[in-house]
Protein backbone atom coordinates (compact mmCIF):
# COMPACT_ATOMS: atom_id res chain seq x y z
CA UNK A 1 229.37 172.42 154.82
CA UNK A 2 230.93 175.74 155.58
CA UNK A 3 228.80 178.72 155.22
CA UNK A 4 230.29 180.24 151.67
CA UNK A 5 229.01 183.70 150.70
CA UNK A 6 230.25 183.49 146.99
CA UNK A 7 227.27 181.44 144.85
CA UNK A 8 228.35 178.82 142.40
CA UNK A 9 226.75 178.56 138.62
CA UNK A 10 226.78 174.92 137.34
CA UNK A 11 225.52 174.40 133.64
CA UNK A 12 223.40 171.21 133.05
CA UNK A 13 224.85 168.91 130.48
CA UNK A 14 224.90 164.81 129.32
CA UNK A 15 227.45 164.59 132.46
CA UNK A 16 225.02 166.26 135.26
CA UNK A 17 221.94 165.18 134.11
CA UNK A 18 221.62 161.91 136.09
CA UNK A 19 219.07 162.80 138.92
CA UNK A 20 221.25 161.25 141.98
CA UNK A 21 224.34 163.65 140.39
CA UNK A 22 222.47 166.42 140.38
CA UNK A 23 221.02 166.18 143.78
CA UNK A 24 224.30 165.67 144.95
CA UNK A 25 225.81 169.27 143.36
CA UNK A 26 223.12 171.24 144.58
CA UNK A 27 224.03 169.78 148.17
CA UNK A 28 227.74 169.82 147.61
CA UNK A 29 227.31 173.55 146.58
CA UNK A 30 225.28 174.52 143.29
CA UNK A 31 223.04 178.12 143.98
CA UNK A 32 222.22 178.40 140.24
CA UNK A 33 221.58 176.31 137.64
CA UNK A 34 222.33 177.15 134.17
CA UNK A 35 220.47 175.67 131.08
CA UNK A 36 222.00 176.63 127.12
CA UNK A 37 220.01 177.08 124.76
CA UNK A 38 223.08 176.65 121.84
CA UNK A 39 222.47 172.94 122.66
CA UNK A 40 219.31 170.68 122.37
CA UNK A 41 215.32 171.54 122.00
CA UNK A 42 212.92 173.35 123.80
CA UNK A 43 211.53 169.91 125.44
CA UNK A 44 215.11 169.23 126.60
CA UNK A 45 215.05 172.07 128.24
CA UNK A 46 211.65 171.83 129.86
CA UNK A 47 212.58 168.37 131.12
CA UNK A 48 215.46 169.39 132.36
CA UNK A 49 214.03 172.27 134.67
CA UNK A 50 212.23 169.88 135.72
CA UNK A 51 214.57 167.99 136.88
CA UNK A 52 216.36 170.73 138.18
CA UNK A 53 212.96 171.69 140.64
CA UNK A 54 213.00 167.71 141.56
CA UNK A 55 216.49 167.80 142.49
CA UNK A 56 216.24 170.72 144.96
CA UNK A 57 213.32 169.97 146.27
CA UNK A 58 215.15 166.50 147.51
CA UNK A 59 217.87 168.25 148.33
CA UNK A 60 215.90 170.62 150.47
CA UNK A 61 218.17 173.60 149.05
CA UNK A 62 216.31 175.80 146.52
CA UNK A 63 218.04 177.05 143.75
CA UNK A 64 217.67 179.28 140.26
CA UNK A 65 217.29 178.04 136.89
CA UNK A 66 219.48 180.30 134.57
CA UNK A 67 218.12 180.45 130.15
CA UNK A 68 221.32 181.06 128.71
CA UNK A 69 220.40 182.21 124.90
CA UNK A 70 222.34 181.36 122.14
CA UNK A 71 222.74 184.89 120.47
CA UNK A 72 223.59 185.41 116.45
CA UNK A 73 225.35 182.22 115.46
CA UNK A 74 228.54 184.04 113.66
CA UNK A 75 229.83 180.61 112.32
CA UNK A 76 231.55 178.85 109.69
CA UNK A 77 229.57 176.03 107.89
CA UNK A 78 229.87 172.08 107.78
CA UNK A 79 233.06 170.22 105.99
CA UNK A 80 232.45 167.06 103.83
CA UNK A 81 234.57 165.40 106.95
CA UNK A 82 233.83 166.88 109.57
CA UNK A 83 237.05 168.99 110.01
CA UNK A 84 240.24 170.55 108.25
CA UNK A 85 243.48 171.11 109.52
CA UNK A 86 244.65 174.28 108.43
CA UNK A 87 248.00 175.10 107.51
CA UNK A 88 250.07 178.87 108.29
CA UNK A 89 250.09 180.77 104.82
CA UNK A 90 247.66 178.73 103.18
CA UNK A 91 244.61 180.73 100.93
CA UNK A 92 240.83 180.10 102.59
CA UNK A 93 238.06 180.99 101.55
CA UNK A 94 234.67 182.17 103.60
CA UNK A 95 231.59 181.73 100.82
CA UNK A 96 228.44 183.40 101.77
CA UNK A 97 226.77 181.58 98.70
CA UNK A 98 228.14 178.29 99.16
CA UNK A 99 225.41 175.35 99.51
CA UNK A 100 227.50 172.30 99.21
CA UNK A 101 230.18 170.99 102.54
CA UNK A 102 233.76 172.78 102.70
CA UNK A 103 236.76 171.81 102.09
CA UNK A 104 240.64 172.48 102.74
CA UNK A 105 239.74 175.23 100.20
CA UNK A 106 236.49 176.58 101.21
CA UNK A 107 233.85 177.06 103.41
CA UNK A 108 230.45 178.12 103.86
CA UNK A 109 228.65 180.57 106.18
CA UNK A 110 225.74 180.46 108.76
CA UNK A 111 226.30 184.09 108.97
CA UNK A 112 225.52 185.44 105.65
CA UNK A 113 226.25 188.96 106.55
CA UNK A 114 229.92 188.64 106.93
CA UNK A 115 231.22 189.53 103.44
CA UNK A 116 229.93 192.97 103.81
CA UNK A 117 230.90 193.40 107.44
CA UNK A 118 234.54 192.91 106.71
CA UNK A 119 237.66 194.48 104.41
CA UNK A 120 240.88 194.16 103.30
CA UNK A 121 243.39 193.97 106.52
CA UNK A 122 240.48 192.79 108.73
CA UNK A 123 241.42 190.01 111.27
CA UNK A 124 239.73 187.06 111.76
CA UNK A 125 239.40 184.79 114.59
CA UNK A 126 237.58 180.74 114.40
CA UNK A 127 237.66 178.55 116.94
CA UNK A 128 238.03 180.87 120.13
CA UNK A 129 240.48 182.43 118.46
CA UNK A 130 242.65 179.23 118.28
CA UNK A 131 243.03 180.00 114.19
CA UNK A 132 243.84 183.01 113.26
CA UNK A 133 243.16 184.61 109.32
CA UNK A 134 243.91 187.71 107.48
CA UNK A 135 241.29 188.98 104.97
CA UNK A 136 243.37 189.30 101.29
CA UNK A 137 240.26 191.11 99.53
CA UNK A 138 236.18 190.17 99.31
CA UNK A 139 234.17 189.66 96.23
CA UNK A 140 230.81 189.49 95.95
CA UNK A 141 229.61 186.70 98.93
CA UNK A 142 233.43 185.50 98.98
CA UNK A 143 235.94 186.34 101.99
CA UNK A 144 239.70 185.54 100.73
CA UNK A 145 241.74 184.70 103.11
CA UNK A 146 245.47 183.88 104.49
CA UNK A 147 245.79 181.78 107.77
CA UNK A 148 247.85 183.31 109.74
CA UNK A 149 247.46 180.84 112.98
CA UNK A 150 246.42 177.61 111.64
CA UNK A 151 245.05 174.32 113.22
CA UNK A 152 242.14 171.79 113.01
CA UNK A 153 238.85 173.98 112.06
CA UNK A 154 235.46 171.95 112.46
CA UNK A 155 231.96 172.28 111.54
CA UNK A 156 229.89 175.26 112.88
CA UNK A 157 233.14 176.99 114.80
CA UNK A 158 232.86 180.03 115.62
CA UNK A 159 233.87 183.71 114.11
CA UNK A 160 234.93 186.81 115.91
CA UNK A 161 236.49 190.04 114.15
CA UNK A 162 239.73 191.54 116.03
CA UNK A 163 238.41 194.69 117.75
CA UNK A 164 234.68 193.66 117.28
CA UNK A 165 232.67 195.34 114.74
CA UNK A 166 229.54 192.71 113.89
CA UNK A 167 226.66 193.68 113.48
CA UNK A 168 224.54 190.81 114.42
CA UNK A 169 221.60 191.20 116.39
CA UNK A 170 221.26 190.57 120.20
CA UNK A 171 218.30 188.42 120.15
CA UNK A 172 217.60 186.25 116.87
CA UNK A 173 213.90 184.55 116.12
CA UNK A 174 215.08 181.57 117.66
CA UNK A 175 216.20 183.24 121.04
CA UNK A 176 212.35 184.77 120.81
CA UNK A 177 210.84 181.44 120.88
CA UNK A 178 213.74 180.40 123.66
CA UNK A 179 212.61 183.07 125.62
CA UNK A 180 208.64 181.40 125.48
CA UNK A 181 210.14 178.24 126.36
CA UNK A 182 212.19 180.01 129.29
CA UNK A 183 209.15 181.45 131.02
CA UNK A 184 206.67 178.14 130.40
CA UNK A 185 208.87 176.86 133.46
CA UNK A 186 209.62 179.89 135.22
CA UNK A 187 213.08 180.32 134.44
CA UNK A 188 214.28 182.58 137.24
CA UNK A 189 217.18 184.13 135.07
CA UNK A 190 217.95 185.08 131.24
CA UNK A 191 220.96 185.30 130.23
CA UNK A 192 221.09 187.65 126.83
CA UNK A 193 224.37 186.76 124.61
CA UNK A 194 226.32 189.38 122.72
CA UNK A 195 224.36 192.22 123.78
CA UNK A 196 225.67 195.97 122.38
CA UNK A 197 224.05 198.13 124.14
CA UNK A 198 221.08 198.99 126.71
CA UNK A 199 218.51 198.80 123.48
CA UNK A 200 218.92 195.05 123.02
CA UNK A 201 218.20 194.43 126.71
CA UNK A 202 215.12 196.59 127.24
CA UNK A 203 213.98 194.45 124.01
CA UNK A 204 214.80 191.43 125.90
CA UNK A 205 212.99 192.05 129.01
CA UNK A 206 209.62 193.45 126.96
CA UNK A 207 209.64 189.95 125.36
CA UNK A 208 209.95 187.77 128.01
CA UNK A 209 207.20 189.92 129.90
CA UNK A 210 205.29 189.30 127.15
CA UNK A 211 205.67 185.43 127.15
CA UNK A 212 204.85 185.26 130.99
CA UNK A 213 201.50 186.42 130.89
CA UNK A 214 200.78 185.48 134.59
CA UNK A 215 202.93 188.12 135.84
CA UNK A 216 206.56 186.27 136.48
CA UNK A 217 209.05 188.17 136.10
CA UNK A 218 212.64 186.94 135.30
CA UNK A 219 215.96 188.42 136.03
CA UNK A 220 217.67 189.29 132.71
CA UNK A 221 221.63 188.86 132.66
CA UNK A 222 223.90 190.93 130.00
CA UNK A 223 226.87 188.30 128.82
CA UNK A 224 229.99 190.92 128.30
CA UNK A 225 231.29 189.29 125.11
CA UNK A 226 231.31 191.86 122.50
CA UNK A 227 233.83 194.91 122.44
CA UNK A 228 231.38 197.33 121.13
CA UNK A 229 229.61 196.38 124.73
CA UNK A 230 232.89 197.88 126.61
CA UNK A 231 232.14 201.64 125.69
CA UNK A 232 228.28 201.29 126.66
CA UNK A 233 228.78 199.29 129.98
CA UNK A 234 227.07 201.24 132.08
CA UNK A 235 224.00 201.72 130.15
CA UNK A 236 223.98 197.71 129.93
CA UNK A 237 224.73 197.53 133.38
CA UNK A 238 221.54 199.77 134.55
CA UNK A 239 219.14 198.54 131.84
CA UNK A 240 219.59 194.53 133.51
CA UNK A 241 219.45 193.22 136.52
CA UNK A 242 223.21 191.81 136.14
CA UNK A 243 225.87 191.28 134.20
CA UNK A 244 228.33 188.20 133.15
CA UNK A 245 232.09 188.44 132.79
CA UNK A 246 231.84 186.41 129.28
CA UNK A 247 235.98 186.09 129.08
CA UNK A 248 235.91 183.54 126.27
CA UNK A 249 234.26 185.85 123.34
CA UNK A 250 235.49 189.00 124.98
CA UNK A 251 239.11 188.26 125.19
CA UNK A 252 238.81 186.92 121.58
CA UNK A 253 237.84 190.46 120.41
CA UNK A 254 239.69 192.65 122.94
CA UNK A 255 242.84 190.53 123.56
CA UNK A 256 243.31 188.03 126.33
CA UNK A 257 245.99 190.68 128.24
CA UNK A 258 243.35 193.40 128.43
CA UNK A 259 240.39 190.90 130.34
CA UNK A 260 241.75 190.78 133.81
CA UNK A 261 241.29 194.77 134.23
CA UNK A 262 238.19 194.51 132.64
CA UNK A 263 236.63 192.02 134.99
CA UNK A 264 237.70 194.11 137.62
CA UNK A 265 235.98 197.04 136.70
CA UNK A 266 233.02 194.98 135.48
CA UNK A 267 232.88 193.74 139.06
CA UNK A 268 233.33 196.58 140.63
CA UNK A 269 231.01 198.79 138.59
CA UNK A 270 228.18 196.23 138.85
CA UNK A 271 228.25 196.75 142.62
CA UNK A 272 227.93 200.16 142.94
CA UNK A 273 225.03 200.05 140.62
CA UNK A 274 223.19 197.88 143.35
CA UNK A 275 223.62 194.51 140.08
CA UNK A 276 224.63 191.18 140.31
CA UNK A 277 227.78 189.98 138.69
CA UNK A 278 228.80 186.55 137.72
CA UNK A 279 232.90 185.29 136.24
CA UNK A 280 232.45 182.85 133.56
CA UNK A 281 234.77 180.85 131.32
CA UNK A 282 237.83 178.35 131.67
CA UNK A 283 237.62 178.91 135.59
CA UNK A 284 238.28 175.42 136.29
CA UNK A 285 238.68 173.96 132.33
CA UNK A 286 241.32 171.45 133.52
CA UNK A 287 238.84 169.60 135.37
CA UNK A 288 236.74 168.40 132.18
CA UNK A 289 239.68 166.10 132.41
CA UNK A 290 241.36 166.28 135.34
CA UNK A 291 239.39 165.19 139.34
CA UNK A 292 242.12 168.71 140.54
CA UNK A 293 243.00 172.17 139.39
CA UNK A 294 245.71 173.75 138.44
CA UNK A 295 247.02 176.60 140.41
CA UNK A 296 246.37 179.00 138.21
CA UNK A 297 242.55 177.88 138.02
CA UNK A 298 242.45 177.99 142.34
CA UNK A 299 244.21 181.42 141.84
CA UNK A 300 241.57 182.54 139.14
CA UNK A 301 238.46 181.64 141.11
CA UNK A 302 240.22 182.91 144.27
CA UNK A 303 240.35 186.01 142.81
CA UNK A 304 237.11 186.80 141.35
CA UNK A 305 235.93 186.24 144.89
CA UNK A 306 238.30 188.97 146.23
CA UNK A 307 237.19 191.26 142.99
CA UNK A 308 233.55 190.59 144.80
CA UNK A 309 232.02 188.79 142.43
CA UNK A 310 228.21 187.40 143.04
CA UNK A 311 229.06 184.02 141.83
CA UNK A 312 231.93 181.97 139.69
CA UNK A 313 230.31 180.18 136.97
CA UNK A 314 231.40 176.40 135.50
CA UNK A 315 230.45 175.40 131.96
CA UNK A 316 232.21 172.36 130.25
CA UNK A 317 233.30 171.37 133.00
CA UNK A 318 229.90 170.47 135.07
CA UNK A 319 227.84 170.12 131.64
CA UNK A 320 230.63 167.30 129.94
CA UNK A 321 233.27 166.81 132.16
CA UNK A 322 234.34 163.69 133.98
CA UNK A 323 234.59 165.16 137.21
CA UNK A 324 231.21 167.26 137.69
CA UNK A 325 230.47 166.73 141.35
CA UNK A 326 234.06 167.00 141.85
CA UNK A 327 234.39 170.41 140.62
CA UNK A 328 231.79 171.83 142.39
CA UNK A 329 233.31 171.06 145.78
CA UNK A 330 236.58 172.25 145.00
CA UNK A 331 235.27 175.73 143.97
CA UNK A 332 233.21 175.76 146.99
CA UNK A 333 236.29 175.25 149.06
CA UNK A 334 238.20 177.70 147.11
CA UNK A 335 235.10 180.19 147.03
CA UNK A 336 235.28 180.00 151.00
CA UNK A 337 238.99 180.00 151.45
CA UNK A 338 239.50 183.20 149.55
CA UNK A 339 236.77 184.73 151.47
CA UNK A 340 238.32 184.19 154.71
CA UNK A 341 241.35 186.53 153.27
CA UNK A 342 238.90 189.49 152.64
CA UNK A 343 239.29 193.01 153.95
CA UNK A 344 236.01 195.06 155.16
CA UNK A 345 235.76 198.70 154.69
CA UNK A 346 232.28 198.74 155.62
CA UNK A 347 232.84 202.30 156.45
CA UNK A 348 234.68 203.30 153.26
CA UNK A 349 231.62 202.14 151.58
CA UNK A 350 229.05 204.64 152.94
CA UNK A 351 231.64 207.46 152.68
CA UNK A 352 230.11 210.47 150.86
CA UNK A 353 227.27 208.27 149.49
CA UNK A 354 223.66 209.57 150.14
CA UNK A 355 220.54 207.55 150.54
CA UNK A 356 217.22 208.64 149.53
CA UNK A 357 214.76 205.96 149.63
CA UNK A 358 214.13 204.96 153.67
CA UNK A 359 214.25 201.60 152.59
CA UNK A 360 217.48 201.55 150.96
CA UNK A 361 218.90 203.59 154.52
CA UNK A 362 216.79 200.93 156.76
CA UNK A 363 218.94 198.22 154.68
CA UNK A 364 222.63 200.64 155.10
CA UNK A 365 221.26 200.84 158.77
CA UNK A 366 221.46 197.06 159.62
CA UNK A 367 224.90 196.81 157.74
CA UNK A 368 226.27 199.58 159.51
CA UNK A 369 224.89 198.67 163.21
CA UNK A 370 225.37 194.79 162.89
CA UNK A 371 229.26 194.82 161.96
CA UNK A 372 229.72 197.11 164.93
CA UNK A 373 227.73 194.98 167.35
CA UNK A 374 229.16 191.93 165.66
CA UNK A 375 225.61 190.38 165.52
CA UNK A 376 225.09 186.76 164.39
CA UNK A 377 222.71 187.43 161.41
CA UNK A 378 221.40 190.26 159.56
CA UNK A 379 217.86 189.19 158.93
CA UNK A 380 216.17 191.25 156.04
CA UNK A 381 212.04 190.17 155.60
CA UNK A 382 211.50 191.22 152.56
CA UNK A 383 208.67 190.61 149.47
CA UNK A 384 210.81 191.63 145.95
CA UNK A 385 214.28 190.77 147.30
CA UNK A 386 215.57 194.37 147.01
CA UNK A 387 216.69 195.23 150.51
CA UNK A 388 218.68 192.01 150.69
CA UNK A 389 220.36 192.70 146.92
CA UNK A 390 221.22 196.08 148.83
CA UNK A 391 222.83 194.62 151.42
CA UNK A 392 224.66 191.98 149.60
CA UNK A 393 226.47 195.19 147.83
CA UNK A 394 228.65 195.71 150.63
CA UNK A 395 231.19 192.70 152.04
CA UNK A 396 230.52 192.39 155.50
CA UNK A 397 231.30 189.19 157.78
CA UNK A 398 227.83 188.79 159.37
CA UNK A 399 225.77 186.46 157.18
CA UNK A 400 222.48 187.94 155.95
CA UNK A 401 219.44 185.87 156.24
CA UNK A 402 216.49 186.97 153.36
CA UNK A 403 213.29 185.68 154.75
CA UNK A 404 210.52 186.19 152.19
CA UNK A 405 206.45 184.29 151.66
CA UNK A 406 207.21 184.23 147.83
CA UNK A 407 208.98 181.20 146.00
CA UNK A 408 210.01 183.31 143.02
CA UNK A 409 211.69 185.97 144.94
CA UNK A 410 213.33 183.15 146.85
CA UNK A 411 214.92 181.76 143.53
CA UNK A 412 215.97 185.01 142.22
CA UNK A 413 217.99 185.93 145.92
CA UNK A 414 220.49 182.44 145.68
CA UNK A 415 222.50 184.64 143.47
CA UNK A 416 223.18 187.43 145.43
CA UNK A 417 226.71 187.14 147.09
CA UNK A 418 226.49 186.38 151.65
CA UNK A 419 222.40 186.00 151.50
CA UNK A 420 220.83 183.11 152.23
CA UNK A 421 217.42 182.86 150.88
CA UNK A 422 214.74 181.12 153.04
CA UNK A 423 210.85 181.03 152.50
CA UNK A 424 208.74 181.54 155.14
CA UNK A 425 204.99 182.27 155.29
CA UNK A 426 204.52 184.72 158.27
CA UNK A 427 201.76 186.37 160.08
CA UNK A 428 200.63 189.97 158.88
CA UNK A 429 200.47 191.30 162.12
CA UNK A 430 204.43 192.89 163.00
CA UNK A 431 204.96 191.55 166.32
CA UNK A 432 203.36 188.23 165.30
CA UNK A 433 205.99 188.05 162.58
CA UNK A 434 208.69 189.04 163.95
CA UNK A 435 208.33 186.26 166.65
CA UNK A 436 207.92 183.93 163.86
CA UNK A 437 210.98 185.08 162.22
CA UNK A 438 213.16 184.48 165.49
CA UNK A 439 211.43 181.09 165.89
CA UNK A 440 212.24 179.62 162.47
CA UNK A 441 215.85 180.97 162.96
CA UNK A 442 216.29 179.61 166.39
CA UNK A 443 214.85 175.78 164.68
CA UNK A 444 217.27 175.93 161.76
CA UNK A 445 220.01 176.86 164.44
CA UNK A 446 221.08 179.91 162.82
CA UNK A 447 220.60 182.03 166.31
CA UNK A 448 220.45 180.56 169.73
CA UNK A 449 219.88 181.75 173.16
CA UNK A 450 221.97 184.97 173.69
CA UNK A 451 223.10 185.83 170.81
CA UNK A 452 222.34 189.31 168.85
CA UNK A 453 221.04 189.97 165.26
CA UNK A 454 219.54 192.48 163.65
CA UNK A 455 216.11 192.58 161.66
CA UNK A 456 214.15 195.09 158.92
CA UNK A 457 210.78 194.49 157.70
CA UNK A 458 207.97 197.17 156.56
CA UNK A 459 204.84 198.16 158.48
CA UNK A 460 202.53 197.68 157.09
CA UNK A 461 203.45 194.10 156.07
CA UNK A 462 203.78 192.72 152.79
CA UNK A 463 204.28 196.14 150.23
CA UNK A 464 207.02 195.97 148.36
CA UNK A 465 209.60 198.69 148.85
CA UNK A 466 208.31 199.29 152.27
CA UNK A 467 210.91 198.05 154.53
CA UNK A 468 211.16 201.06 156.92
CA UNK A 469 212.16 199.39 160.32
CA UNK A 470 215.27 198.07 162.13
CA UNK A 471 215.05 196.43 165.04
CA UNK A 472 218.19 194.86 167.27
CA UNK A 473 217.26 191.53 168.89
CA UNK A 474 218.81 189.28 171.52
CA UNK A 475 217.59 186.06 171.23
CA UNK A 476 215.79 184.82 174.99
């Protein structure tokens, strides 16, 4: 398998949840896998991390387990039959108070907030946006409505308002006890849903340090999704550790037209803030169906890649599609053809930027001096994983290896975009480990005799932040 520096999210679903399958994604290509937490219990869920650990572990590729949490469910209700099919100019109504199944009429709510949330005028979209109503007037718990956009509507769908303006909260009681269930199996990576601002992550990272009380520490995700989250990005941005390009909410509530910028600057603004960025939704929808994708999809996932993106993320498709294994190696091929067409302006990069921690130069250093040298590797030893998310910042055509002694760190790095995590347990002596280092890479044939990398560790060994040496090898 061609070495691919863009990582691949696969969600776990009924289709990928045979043990052989799964193995066989996480050696065709899977870095991350993702578990949601809209569908099935907490004991699904630890089972199926289970699984997950058991599937690597045969695979001999280690990989991160992603909590995806549901958010605020802003739905309709259940209908007597399941669905309606509703028709352009028809009246609908959205009841608050209503206990008993809808109808072509009616419907209830699981969001009971909505009445006073919305007005006259207000636009409302079900289903993805897929229907499309206009609110005629409220009274009392009652939203009156005229479809605008009609089509089949079925139980539980769910509800955006044009232009956002929800007030939902972030995290709901059930995400809280998600979030236990999350770190009883180490979940590597939380992804918070319909975040608004930095206040509802900081909450989210308090509570799941809470709920690890032996010290793990996840990386918490903020899913894009909400258009109130567009004017406090940044504050989002720096209060996680990443961000996800959620383009099925978010282009319900901003407009489908106005996503493709967005991504960009998503993608480009979680970079400079040294945060990892993943492209979700409908990247490769017409294989839940289909064993190929369309153009459009190769051109979509092509060019997230050349945006920079961390990883490309599949949903449906790997957690109920018929062609699960299938789509993972076509994105991996795609993932490494696009990168092959990638420009590097390595230079451009440092250009007027200063560097204040010696660890964060150390890790600029090794970029700088192994493009110019054309090295084989960049080789960062490192204990939290930071001097390799540094370097993974910057697109540069040497590979960089991450060797670290700690299995959680390890997990958390097979996001980050051209590094290749690997655990090693090495001396604490420098010399001693560096040997080791060159050894291990020489056995899994990622050097050989001759050629040049580079290397940073710290002295002394082992302290976290304390990578303050660079060191250009040839191998003997």
């Amino acid at each position: 398998m061609p070495r691919r520096a863009t990582k691949i999210v696969a969600t776990l679903g009924p289709a990928s949840s045979d043990p052989v399958l799964l193995e066989q994604m996480i050696r065709a290509g899977v870095n991350v896998v993702r578990l949601n937490f809209s569908h099935g219990t907490a004991q699904d869920h630890i089972e199926r991390a289970r699984l997950v650990r058991e599937a690597a572990k045969r695979a001999g590729r280690e990989v991160a387990i992603m909590a995806d949490l549901q958010g605020p469910k802003i739905r309709v209700g259940k209908f007597a039959e399941g669905k309606v099919f509703l028709q352009p100019g028809q009246s609908f109504v959205l009841d608050a108070a209503r206990t008993e199944l809808g109808d072509i009429d009616a419907v209830g709510l699981d969001y009971k907030a909505l009445p006073r949330e919305v007005k006259a005028g207000d636009v409302l979209l079900l289903n993805d946006g897929l229907i499309v109503i206009i609110v005629d007037r409220v009274k009392g718990e009652a939203i009156y409505t005229t479809v605008k956009m009609g089509g089949e509507l079925s139980n539980n769908k769910g509800i955006n308002k044009q232009g956002g303006g929800l007030t939902a909260p972030a995290l709901t009681a059930k995400d809280m006890e998600d979030i236990r269930t999350a770190m009883s199996f180490h979940a590597d990576y939380v992804a918070v849903s319909f975040p608004k601002n930095a206040t509802d992550m900081e909450m989210a990272r308090q509570l799941c340090n809470v709920a690890a009380d032996d010290g793990h520490r996840p990386g918490l995700i903020a899913k894009i999704e909400r258009a109130e989250a567009i004017p406090h990005l940044e504050e989002i941005l720096l209060a996680s550790d990443g961000i996800m390009v959620a383009r099925g909410d978010l282009a319900v509530e901003v407009g489908n037209a106005v996503v493709p910028a967005l991504q960009k600057r998503m993608i480009k603004l979680a970079r400079e803030h040294d945060r990892v960025v993943i492209t979700a939704t409908q990247m490769m929808e017409s294989m839940i169906t289909n064993p190929v994708p369309t153009r459009a999809e190769v051109s979509d996932v092509a060019n997230a890649v050349l945006d920079g993106t961390d990883a490309v993320m599949l949903s449906a498709e790997t957690a109920a599609g018929k062609y699960p294994l299938e789509t993972v190696i076509e994105m991996a091929k795609i993932c490494h053809a696009a990168e092959g067409g990638e420009e590097f302006k390595l230079e451009a990069d440092f250009t007027g930027k200063t560097f204040t921690r010696i660890d964060q130069t150390i890790a600029m250093g090794a970029l700088f001096t192994a493009h110019h040298l054309g090295a084989k590797a960049i080789v960062a030893m490192t204990d939290s994983g930071s001097t390799a998310l540094w370097m993974s910042r910057h697109l540069i055509q040497v590979p960089i290896y991450a060797l670290t002694s700690k299995i959680a760190t390890q997990r958390k790095m097979t996001l980050y975009r051209n590094v290749r995590p690997l655990l090693i347990d090495t001396s604490a002596d420098r010399d001693t480990a560096l040997a080791e280092s060159e050894a291990d890479l020489k056995a899994r044939g990622i050097v050989q005799k001759g050629d040049v990398y580079a290397i940073t560790c710290g002295e002394p060994m082992g302290s976290p932040g304390g990578t303050n040496m660079l060191k250009i090898c040839r191998v003997g």
